[in-house]
Protein backbone atom coordinates (compact mmCIF):
# COMPACT_ATOMS: atom_id res chain seq x y z
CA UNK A 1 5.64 -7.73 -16.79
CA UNK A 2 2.97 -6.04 -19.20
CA UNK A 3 2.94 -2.63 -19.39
CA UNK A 4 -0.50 -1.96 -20.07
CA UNK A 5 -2.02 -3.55 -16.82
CA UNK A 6 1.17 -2.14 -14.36
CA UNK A 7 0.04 1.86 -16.15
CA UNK A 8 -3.56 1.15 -15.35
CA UNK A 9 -3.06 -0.05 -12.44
CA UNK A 10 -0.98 3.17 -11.45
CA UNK A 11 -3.19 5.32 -12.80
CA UNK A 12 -5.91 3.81 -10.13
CA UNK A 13 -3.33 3.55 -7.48
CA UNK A 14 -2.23 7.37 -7.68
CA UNK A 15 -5.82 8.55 -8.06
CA UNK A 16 -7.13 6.69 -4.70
CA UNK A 17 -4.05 7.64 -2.88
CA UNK A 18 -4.62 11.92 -4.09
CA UNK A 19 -8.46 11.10 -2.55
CA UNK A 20 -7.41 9.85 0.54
CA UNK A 21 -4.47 12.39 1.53
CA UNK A 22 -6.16 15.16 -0.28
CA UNK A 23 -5.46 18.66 1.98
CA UNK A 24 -2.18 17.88 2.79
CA UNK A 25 -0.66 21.32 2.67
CA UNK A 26 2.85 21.05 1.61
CA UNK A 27 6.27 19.99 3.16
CA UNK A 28 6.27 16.92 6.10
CA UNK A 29 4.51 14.54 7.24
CA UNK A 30 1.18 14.04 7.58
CA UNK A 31 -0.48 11.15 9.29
CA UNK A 32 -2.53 10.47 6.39
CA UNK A 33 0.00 9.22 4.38
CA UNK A 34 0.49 6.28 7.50
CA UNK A 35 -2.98 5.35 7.07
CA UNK A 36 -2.49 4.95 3.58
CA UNK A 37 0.73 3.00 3.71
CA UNK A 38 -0.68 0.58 5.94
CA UNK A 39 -3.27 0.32 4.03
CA UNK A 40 -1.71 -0.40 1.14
CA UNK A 41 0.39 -3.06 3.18
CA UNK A 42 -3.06 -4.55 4.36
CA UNK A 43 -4.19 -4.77 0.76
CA UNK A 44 -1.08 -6.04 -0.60
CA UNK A 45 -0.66 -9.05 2.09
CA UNK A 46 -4.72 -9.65 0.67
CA UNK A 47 -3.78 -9.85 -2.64
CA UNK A 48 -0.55 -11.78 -2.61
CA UNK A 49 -2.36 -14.69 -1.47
CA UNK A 50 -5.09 -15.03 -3.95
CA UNK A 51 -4.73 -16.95 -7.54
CA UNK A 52 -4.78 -14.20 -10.02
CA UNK A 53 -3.16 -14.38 -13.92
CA UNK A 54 -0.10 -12.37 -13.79
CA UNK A 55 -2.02 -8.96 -15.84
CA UNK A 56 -4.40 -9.13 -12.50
CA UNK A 57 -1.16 -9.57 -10.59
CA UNK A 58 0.41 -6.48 -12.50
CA UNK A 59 -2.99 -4.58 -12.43
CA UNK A 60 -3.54 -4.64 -8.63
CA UNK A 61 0.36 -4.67 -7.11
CA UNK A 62 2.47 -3.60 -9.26
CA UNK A 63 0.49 -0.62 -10.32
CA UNK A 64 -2.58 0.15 -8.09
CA UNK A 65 -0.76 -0.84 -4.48
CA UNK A 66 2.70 0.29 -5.47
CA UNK A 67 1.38 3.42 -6.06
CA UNK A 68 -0.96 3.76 -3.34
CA UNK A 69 1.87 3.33 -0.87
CA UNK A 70 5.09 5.88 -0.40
CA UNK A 71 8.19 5.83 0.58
CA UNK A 72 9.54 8.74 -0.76
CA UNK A 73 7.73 10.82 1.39
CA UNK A 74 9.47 9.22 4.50
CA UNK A 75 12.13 10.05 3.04
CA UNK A 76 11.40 13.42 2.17
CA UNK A 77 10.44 14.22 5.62
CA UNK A 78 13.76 13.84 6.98
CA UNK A 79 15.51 16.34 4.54
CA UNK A 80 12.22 18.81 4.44
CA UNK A 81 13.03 20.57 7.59
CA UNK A 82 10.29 17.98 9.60
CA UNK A 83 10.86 18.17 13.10
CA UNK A 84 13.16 15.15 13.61
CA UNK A 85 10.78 13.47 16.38
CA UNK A 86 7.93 13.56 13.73
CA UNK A 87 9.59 12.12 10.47
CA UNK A 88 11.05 9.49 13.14
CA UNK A 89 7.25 8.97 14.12
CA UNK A 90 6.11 8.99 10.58
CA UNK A 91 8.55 6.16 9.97
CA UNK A 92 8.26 3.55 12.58
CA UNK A 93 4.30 4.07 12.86
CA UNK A 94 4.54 2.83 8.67
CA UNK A 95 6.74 0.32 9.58
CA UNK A 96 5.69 -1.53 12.43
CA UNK A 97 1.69 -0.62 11.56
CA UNK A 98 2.63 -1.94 7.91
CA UNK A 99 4.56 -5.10 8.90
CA UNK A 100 1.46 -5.92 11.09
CA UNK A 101 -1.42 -5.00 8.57
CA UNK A 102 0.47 -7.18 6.00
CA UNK A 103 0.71 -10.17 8.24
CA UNK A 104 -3.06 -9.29 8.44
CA UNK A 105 -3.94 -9.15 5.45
CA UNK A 106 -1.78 -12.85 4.04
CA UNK A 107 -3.95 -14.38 6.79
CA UNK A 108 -7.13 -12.93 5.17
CA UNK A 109 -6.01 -13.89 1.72
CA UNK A 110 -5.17 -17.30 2.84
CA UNK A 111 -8.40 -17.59 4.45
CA UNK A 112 -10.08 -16.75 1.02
CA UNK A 113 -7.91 -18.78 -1.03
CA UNK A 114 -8.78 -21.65 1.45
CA UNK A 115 -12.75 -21.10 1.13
CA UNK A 116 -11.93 -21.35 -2.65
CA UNK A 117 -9.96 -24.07 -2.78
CA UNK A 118 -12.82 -25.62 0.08
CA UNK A 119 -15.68 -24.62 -2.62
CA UNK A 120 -13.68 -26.37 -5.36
CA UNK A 121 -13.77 -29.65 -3.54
């Protein structure tokens, strides 16, 4: 893994995910950080699919998406005094929305490594 691309990439990832959840006012969870988890799920099913050299690969998952995307704060919102139905919300809306955005998103990648690989012919 280089270090360089992965810190970048973090830097990017934890920037974009501050502008999209920006007002969130403190303990719990807020729906925000579902729409950016299956985004990030989306994004990473995209990019697993395409040929990139392994500091893109770094860049772009490792750093930018891994960051984008939380877990901790599902976590968090169990623990944080939450109400129990909403962390439980929180959680299987990430889950089940993220499991379905990245199917959604290998599809699309395959479907652009395919008009590639078409292009190349």
């Amino acid at each position: 893994m280089r270090l360089v691309p992965v810190a970048l990439g973090g830097a990017a990832g934890t920037l974009l995910r501050l502008l999209l959840t920006q007002g969130h006012a403190g303990p719990g969870w807020d729906v925000r950080m579902v729409v950016v988890n299956v985004l990030g799920a989306f994004l990473l099913g995209v990019v697993s699919q395409l040929r990139l050299r392994p500091g893109q690969r770094d860049f772009l998952m490792t750093g930018g998406l891994g960051t984008l995307t939380s877990f901790s704060i599902l976590a968090v919102a169990f623990v944080d005094g939450t109400r129990a139905s909403t962390a439980w919300l929180g959680l299987l809306a990430s889950v089940v929305l993220g499991l379905g955005a990245a199917l959604a998103g290998i599809l699309l990648g395959r479907l652009l490594t395919a008009d590639e690989l078409g292009a190349g012919a």
